[in-house]
C-alpha atoms as a PDB file:
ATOM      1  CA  UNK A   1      22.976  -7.276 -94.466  1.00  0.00           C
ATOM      2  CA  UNK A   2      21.734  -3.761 -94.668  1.00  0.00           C
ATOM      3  CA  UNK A   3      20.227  -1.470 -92.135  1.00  0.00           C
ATOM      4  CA  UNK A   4      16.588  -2.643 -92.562  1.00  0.00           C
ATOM      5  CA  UNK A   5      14.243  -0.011 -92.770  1.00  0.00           C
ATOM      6  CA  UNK A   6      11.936   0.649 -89.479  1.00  0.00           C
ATOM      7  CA  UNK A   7       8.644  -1.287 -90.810  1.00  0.00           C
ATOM      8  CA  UNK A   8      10.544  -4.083 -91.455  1.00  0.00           C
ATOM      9  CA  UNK A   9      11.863  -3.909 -87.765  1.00  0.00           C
ATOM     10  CA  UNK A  10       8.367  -4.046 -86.478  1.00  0.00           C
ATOM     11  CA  UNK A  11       7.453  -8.093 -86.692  1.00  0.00           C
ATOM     12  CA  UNK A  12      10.911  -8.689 -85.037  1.00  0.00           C
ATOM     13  CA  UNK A  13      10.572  -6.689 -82.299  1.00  0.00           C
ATOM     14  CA  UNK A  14       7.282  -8.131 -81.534  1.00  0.00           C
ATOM     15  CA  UNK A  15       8.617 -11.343 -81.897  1.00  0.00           C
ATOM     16  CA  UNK A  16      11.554 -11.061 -79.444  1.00  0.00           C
ATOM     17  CA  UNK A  17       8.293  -9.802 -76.472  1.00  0.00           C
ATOM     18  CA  UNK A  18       6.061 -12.634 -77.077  1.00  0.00           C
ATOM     19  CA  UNK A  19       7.543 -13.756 -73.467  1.00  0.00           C
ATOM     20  CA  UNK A  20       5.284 -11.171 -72.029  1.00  0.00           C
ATOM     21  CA  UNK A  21       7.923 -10.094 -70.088  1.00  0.00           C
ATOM     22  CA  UNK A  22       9.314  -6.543 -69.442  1.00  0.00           C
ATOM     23  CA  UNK A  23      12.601  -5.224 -72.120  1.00  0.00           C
ATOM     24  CA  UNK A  24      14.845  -2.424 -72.250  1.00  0.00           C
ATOM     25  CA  UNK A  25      14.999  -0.680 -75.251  1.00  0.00           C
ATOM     26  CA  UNK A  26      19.064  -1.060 -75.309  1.00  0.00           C
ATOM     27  CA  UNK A  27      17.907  -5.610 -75.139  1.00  0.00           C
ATOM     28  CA  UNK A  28      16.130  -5.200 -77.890  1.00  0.00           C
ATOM     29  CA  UNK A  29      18.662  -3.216 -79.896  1.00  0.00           C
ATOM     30  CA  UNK A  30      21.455  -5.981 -78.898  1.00  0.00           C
ATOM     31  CA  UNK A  31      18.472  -8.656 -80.067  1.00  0.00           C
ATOM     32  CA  UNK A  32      17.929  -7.159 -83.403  1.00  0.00           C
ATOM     33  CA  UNK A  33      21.204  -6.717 -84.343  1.00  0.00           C
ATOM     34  CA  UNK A  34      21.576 -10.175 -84.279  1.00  0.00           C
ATOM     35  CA  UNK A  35      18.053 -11.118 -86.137  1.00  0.00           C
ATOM     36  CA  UNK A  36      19.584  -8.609 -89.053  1.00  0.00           C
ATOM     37  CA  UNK A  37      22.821  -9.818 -88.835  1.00  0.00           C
ATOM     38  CA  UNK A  38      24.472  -6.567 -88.583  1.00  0.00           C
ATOM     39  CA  UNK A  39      27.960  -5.036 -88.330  1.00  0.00           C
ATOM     40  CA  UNK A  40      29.721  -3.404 -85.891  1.00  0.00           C
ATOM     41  CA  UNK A  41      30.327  -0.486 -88.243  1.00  0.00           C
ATOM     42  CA  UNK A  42      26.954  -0.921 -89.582  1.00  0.00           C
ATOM     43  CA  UNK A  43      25.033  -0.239 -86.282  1.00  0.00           C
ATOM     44  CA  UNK A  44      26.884   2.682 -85.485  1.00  0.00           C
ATOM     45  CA  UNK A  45      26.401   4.460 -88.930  1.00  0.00           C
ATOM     46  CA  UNK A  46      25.242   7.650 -87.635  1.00  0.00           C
ATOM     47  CA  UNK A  47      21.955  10.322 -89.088  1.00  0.00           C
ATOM     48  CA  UNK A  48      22.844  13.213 -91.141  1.00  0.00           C
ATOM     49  CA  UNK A  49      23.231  15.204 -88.161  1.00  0.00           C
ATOM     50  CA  UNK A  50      26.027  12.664 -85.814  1.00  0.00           C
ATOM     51  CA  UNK A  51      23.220  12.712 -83.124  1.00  0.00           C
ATOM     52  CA  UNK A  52      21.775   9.180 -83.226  1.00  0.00           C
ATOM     53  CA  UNK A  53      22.611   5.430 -85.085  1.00  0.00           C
ATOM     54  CA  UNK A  54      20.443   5.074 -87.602  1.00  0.00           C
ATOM     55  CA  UNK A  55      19.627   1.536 -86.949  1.00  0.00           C
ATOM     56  CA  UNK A  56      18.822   2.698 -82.871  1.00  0.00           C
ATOM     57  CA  UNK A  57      16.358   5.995 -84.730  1.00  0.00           C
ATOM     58  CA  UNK A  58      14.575   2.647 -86.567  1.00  0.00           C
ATOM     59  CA  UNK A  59      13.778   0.729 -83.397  1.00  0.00           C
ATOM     60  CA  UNK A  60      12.674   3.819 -81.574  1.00  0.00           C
ATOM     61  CA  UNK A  61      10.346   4.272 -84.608  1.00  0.00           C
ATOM     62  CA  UNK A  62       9.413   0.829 -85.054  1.00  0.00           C
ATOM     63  CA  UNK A  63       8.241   0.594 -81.586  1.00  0.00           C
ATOM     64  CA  UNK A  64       6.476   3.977 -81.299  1.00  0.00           C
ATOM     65  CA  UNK A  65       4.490   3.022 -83.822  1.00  0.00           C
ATOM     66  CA  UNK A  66       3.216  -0.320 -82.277  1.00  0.00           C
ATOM     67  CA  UNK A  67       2.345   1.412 -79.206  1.00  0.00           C
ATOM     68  CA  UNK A  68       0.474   3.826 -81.328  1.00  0.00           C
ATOM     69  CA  UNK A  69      -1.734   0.882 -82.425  1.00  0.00           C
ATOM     70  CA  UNK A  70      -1.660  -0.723 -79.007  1.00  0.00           C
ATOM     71  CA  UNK A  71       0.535  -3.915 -79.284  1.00  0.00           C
ATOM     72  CA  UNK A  72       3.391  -2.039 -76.597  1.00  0.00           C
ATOM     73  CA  UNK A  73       2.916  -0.262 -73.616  1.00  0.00           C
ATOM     74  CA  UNK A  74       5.836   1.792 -71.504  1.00  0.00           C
ATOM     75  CA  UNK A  75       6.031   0.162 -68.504  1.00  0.00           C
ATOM     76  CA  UNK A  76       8.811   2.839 -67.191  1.00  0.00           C
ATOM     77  CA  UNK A  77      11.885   4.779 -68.763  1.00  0.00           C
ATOM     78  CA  UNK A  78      13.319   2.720 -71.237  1.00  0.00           C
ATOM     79  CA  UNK A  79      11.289  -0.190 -71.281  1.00  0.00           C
ATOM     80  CA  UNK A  80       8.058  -1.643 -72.959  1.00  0.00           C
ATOM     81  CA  UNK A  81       6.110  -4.843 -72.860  1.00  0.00           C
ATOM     82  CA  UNK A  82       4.070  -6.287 -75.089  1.00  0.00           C
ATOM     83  CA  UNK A  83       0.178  -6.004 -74.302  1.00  0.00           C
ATOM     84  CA  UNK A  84      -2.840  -8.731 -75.235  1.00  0.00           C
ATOM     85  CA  UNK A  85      -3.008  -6.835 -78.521  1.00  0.00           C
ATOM     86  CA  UNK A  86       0.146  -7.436 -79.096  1.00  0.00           C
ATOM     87  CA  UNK A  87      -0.115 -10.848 -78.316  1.00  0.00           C
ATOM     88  CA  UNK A  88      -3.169 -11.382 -80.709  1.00  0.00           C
ATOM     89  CA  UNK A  89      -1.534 -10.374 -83.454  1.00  0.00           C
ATOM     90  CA  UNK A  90       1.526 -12.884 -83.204  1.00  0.00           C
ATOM     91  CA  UNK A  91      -0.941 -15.564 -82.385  1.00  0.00           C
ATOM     92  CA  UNK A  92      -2.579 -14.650 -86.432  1.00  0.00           C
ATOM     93  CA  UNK A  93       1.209 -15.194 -87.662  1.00  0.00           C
ATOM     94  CA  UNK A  94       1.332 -12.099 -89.789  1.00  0.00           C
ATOM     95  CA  UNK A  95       4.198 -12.241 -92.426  1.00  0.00           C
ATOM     96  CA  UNK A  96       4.415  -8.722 -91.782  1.00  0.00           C
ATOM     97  CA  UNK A  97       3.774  -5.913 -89.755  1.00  0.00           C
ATOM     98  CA  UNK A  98       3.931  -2.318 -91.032  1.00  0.00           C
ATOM     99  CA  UNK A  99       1.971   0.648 -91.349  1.00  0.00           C
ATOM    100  CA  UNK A 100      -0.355  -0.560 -93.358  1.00  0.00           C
ATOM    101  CA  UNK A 101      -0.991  -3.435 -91.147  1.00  0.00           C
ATOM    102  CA  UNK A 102      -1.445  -1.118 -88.005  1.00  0.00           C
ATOM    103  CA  UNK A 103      -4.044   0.546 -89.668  1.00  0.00           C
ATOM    104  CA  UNK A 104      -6.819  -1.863 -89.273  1.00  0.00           C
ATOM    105  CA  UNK A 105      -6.055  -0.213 -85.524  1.00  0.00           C
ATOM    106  CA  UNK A 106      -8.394   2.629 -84.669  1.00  0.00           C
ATOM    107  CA  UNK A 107      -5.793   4.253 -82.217  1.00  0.00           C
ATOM    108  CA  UNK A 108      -3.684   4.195 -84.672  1.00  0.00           C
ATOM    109  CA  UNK A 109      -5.526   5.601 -87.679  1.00  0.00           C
ATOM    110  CA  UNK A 110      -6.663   8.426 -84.862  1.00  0.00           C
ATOM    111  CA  UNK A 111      -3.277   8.721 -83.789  1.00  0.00           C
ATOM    112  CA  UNK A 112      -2.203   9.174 -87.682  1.00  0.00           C
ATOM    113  CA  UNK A 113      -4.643  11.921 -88.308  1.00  0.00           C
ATOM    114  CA  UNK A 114      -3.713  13.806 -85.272  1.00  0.00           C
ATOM    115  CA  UNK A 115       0.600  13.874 -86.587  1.00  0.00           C
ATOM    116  CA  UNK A 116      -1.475  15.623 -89.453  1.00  0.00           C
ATOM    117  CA  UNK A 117      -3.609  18.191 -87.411  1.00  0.00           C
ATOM    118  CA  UNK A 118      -6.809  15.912 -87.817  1.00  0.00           C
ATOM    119  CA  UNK A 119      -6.884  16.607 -91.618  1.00  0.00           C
ATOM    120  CA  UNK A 120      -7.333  13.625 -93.839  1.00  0.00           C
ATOM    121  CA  UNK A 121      -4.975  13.000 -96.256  1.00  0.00           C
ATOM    122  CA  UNK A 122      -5.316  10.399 -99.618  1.00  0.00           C
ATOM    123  CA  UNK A 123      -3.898   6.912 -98.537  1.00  0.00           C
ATOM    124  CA  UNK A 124      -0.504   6.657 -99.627  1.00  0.00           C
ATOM    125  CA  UNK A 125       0.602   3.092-100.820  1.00  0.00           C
ATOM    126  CA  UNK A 126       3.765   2.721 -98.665  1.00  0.00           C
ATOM    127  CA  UNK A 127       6.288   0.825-100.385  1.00  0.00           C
ATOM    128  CA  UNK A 128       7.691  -2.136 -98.538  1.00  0.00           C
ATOM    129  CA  UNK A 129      11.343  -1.736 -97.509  1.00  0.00           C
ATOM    130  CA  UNK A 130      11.737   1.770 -98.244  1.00  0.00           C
ATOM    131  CA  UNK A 131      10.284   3.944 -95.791  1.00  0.00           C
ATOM    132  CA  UNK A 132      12.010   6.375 -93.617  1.00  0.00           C
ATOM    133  CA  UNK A 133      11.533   7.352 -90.626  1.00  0.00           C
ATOM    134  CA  UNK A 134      10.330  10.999 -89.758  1.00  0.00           C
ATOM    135  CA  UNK A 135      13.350  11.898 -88.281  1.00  0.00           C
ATOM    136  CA  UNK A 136      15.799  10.626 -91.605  1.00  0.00           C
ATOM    137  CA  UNK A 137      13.338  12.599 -93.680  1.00  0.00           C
ATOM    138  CA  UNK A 138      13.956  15.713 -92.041  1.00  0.00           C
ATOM    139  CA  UNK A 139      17.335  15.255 -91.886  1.00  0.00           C
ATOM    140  CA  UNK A 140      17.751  14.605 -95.369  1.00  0.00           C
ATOM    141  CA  UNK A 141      16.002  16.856 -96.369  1.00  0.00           C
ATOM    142  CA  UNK A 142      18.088  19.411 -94.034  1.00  0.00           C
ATOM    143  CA  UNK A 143      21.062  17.832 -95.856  1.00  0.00           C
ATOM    144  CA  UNK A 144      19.425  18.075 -99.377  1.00  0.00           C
ATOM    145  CA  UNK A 145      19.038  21.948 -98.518  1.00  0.00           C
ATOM    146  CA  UNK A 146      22.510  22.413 -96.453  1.00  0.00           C
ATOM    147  CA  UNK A 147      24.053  21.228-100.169  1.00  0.00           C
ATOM    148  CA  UNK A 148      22.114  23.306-102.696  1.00  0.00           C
ATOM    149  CA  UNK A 149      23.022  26.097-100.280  1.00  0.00           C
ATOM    150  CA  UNK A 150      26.495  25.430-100.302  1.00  0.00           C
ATOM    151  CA  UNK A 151      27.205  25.127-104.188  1.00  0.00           C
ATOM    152  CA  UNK A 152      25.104  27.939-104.715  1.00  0.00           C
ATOM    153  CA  UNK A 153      27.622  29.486-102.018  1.00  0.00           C
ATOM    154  CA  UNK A 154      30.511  27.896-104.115  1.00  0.00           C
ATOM    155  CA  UNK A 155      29.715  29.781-107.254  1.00  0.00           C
ATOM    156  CA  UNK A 156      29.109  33.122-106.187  1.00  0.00           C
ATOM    157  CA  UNK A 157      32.873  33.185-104.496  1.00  0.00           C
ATOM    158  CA  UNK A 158      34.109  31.885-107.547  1.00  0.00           C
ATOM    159  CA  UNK A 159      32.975  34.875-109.616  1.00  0.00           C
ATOM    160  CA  UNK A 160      33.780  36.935-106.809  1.00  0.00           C
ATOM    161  CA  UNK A 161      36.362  39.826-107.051  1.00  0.00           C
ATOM    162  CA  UNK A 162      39.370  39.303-105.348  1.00  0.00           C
ATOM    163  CA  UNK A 163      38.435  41.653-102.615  1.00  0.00           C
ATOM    164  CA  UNK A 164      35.957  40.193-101.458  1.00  0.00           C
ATOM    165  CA  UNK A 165      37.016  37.000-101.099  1.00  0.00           C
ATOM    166  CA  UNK A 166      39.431  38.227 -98.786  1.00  0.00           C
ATOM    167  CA  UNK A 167      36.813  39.369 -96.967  1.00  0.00           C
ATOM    168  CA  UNK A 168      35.055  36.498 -96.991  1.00  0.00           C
ATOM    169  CA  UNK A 169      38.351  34.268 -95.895  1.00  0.00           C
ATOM    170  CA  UNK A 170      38.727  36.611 -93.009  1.00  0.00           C
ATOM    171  CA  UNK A 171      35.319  36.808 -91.468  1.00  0.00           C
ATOM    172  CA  UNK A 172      35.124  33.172 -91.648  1.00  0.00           C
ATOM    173  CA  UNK A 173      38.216  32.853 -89.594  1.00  0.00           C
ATOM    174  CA  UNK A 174      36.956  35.728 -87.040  1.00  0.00           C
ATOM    175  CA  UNK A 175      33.737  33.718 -86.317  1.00  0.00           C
ATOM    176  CA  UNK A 176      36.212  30.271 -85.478  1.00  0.00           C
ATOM    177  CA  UNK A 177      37.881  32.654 -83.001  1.00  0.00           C
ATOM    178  CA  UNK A 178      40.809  33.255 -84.858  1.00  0.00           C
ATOM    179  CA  UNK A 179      42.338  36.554 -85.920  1.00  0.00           C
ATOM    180  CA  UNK A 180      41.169  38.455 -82.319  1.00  0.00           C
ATOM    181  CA  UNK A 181      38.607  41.331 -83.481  1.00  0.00           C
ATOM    182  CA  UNK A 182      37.681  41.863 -87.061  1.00  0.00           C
ATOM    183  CA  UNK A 183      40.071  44.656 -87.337  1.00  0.00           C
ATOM    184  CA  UNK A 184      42.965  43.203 -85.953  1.00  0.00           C
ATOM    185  CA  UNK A 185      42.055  40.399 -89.039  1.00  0.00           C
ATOM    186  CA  UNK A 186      41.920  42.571 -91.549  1.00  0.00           C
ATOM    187  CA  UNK A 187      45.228  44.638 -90.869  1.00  0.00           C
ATOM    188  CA  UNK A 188      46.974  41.092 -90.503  1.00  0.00           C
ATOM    189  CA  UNK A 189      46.087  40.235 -94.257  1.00  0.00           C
ATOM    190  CA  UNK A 190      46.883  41.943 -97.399  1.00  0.00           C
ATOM    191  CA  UNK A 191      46.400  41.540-101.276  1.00  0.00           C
ATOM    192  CA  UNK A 192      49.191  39.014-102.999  1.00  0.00           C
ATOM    193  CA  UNK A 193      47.780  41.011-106.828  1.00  0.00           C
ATOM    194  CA  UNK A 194      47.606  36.763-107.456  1.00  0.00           C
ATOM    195  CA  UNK A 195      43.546  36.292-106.956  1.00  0.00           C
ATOM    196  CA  UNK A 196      44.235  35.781-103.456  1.00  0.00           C
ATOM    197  CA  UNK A 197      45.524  36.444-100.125  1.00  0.00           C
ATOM    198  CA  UNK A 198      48.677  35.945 -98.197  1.00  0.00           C
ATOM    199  CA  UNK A 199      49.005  37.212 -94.571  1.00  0.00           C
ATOM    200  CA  UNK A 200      49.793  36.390 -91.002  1.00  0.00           C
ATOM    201  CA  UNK A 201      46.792  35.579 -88.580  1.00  0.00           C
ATOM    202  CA  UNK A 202      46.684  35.672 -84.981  1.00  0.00           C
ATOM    203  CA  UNK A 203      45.643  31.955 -84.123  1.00  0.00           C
ATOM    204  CA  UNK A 204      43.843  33.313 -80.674  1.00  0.00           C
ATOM    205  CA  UNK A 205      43.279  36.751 -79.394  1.00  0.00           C
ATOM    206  CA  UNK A 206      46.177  37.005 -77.108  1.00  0.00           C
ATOM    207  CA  UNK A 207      48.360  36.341 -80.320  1.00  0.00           C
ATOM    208  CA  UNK A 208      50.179  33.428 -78.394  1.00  0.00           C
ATOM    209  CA  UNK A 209      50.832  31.802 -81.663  1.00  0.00           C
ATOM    210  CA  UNK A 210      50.398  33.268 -85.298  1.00  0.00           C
ATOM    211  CA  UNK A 211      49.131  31.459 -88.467  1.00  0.00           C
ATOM    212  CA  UNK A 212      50.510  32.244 -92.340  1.00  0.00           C
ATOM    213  CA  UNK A 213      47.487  31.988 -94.741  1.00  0.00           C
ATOM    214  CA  UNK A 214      47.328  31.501 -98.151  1.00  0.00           C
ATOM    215  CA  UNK A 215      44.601  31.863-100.346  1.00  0.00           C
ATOM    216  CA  UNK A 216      43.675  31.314-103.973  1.00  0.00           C
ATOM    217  CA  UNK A 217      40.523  32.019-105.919  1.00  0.00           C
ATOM    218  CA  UNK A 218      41.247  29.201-108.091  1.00  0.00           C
ATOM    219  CA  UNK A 219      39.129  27.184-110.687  1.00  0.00           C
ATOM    220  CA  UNK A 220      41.176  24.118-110.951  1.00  0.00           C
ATOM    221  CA  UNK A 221      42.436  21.812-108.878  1.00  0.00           C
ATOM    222  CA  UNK A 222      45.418  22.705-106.653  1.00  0.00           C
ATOM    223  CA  UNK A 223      48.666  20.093-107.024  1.00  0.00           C
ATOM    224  CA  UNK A 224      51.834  19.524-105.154  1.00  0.00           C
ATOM    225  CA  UNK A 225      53.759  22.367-106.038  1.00  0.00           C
ATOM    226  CA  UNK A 226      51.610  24.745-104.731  1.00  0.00           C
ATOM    227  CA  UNK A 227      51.742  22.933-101.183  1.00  0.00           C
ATOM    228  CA  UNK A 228      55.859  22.992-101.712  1.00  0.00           C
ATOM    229  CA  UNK A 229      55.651  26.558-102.688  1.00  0.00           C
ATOM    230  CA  UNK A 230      53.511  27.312 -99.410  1.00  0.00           C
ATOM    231  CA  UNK A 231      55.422  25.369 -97.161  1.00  0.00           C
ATOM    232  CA  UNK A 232      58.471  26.795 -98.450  1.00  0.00           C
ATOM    233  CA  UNK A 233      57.127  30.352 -97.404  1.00  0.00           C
ATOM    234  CA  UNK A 234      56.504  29.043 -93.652  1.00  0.00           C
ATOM    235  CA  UNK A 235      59.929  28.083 -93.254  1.00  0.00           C
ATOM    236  CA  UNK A 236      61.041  31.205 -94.480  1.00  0.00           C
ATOM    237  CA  UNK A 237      58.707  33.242 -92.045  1.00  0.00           C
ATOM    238  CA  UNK A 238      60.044  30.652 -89.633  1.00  0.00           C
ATOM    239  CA  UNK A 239      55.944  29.815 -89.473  1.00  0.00           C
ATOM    240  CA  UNK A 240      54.912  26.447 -87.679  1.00  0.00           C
ATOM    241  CA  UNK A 241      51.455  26.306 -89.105  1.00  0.00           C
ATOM    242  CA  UNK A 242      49.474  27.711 -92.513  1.00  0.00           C
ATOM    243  CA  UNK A 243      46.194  27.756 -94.045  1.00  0.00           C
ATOM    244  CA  UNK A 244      45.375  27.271 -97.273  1.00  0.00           C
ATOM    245  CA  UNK A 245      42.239  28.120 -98.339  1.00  0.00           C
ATOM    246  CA  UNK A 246      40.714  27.903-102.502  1.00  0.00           C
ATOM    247  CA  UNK A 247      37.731  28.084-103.854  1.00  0.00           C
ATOM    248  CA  UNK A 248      38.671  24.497-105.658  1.00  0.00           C
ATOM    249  CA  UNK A 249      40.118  21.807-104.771  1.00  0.00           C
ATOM    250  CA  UNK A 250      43.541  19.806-103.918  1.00  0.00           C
ATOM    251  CA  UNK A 251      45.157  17.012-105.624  1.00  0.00           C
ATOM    252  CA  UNK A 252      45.177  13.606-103.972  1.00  0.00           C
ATOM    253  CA  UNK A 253      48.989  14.444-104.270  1.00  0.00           C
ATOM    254  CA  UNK A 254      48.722  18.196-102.292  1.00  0.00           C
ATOM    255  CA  UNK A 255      46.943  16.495 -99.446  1.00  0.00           C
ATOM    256  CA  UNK A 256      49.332  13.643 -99.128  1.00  0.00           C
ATOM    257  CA  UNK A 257      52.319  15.781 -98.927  1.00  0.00           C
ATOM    258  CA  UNK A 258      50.903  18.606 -96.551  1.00  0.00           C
ATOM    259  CA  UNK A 259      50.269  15.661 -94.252  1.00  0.00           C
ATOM    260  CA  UNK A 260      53.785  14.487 -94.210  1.00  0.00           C
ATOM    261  CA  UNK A 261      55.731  17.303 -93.522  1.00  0.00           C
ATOM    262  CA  UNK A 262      56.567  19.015 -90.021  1.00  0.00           C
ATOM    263  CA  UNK A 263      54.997  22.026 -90.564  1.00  0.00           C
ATOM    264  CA  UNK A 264      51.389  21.636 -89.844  1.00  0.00           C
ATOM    265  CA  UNK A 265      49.619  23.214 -93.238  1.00  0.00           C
ATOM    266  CA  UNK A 266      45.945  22.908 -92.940  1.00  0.00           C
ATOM    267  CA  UNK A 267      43.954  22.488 -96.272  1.00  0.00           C
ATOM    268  CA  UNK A 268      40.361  24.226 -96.869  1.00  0.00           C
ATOM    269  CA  UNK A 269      39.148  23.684-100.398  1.00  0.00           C
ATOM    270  CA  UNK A 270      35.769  25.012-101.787  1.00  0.00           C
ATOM    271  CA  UNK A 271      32.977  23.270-100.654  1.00  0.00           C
ATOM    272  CA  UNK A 272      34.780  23.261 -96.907  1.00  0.00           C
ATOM    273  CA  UNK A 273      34.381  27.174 -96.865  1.00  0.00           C
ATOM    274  CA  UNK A 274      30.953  27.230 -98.022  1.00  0.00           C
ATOM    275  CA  UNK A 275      30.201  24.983 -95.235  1.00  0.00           C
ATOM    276  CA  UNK A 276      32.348  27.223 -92.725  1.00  0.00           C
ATOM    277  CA  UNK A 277      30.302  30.084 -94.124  1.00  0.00           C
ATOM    278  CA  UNK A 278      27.087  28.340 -93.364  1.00  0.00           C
ATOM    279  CA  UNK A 279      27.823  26.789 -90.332  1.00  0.00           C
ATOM    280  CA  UNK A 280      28.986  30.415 -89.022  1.00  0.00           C
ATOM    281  CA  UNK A 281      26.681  32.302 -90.087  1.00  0.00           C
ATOM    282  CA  UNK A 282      28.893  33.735 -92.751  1.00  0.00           C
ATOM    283  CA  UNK A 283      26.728  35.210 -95.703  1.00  0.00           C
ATOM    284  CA  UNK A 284      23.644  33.566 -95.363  1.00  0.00           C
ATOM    285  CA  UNK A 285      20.407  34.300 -92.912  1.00  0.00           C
ATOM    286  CA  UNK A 286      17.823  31.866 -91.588  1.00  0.00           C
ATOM    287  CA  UNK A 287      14.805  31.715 -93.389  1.00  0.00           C
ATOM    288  CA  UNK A 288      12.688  29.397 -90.894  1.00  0.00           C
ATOM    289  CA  UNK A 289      13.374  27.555 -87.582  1.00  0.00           C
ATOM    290  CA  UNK A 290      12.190  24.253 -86.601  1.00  0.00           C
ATOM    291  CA  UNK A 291      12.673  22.979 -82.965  1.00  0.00           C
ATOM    292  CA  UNK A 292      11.710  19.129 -82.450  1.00  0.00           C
ATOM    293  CA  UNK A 293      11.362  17.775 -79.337  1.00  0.00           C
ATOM    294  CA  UNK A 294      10.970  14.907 -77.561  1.00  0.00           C
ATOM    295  CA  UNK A 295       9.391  13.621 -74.132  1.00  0.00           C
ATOM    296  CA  UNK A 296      11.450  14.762 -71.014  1.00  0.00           C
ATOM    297  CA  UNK A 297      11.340  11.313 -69.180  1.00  0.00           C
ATOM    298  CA  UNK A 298      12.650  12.553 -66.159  1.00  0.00           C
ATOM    299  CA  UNK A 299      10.230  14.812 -66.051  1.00  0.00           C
ATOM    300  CA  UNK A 300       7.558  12.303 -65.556  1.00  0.00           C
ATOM    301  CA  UNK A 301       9.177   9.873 -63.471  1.00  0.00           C
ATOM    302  CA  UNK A 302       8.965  11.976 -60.934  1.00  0.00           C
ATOM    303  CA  UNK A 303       4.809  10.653 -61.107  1.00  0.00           C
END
């Protein structure tokens, strides 16, 4: 079964309190699971960002929403218990409880217009099923951003000149702590004349260990012999371990070979270096900042 979708969460968890008696949030997780039927794998599919199970974000959402409208109450950290509300309203047998349901809740449509800044807003019909919560919707939309930022990345080293893509190549590796100072990087690395760059990196800045790097501002997809061709350079630089970096991609046939040989030949294709570049800060700025918090429960336990 899929990961149901946090309104569709909310009549469950209700359910599985109608005992009146006091539940951690990690119970009702374990509880759920079961009522959905899910998988292992499927309750630990992770946001966008790696920081939370989606199915986990759902309950949390699911249940700050009742208490919103008045059917929970946080009795201390990490548990809740259903109030007389709450009771009421499985005593009605609801088919369903979701946002529009809490609505008929005046906490809740004051709560509502407060997440707005107390500006009404036209009623949205909420299709059943297919809500997200807040937190997927910024994160997807992050993601939706991170990607258009990182083709439009993509393209512009692609019609690059060869120079600075090298430059490019080595301030990435600077900012992953490789190379020691920029300078030190850039005297390491010279031109090949082939639309890339072939040089020897430190891999730290004691230069305990050097890399050989390869790269090619390529269009098309990089095969085998290119891999052979590389590897066949370590050995005779007596090299342990390479980089190969392209603005396109490698062959199902490249990446199975550079993973079966004893030299250890990392591959970086296109879209992996626009994400270096934006994950280090590598030609692109921040345009805005948003910081989202949450309640510091420690904080006020100590009530």
């Amino acid at each position: 079964m899929a990961i149901p979708d946090f309104q569709t969460v909310m009549l469950p968890l209700l359910a599985l309190s109608k005992d009146e008696q006091e539940h951690s949030n990690s119970e009702a997780l374990d509880v759920l699971a079961g009522v959905f039927d899910l998988t292992e794998a499927e309750r630990k599919e992770l946001l966008p960002s790696g920081q939370q199970a989606i199915f986990d974000n759902r309950v949390a959402w699911a249940r700050t929403h009742m208490k919103m409208a008045g059917l929970f109450e946080s009795t201390r950290r990490g548990y809740f218990r259903i109030t007389k509300r709450g009771l009421a309203v499985l005593a009605g047998n609801p088919q369903r409880v979701d946002m529009r349901f809490l609505q008929s809740f005046p906490e809740y449509r004051t709560a509502r217009l407060r997440h707005r800044g107390s500006k009404p807003t036209p009623h949205v019909e909420v299709p059943e099923g297919q809500e997200k919560t807040p937190k997927e919707q910024l994160e997807d939309a992050y993601q939706v951003l991170r990607e258009d930022l990182t083709e439009e990345i993509l393209g512009l080293l692609k019609n690059s000149p060869p120079s600075f893509f090298e430059k490019v190549v080595v301030e990435v590796l600077v900012k992953m702590g490789y190379g020691g100072t920029r300078k030190d990087a850039g005297e390491a690395i010279g031109r090949s004349g082939d639309e890339g760059i072939d040089g020897i990196i430190k891999e730290d800045r004691l230069g305990l260990d050097i890399i050989y790097l390869q790269a090619k501002r390529w269009d098309g997809p990089i095969g085998r012999p290119e891999i052979q061709r590389f590897a066949g350079a370590l050995q005779g630089q007596r090299a342990r371990k390479g980089i190969f970096i392209t603005t396109s991609s490698f062959t199902k046939d490249a990446r199975a070979y550079a993973g079966s040989i004893e030299s250890k030949i990392v591959l970086i294709d296109g879209e992996q270096l626009a994400e270096l570049m934006v994950d280090h800060g590598v030609g692109v700025t921040p345009v805005a900042n948003y910081e989202v918090k949450k309640v510091d429960s420690d904080y006020f336990a100590e009530n």
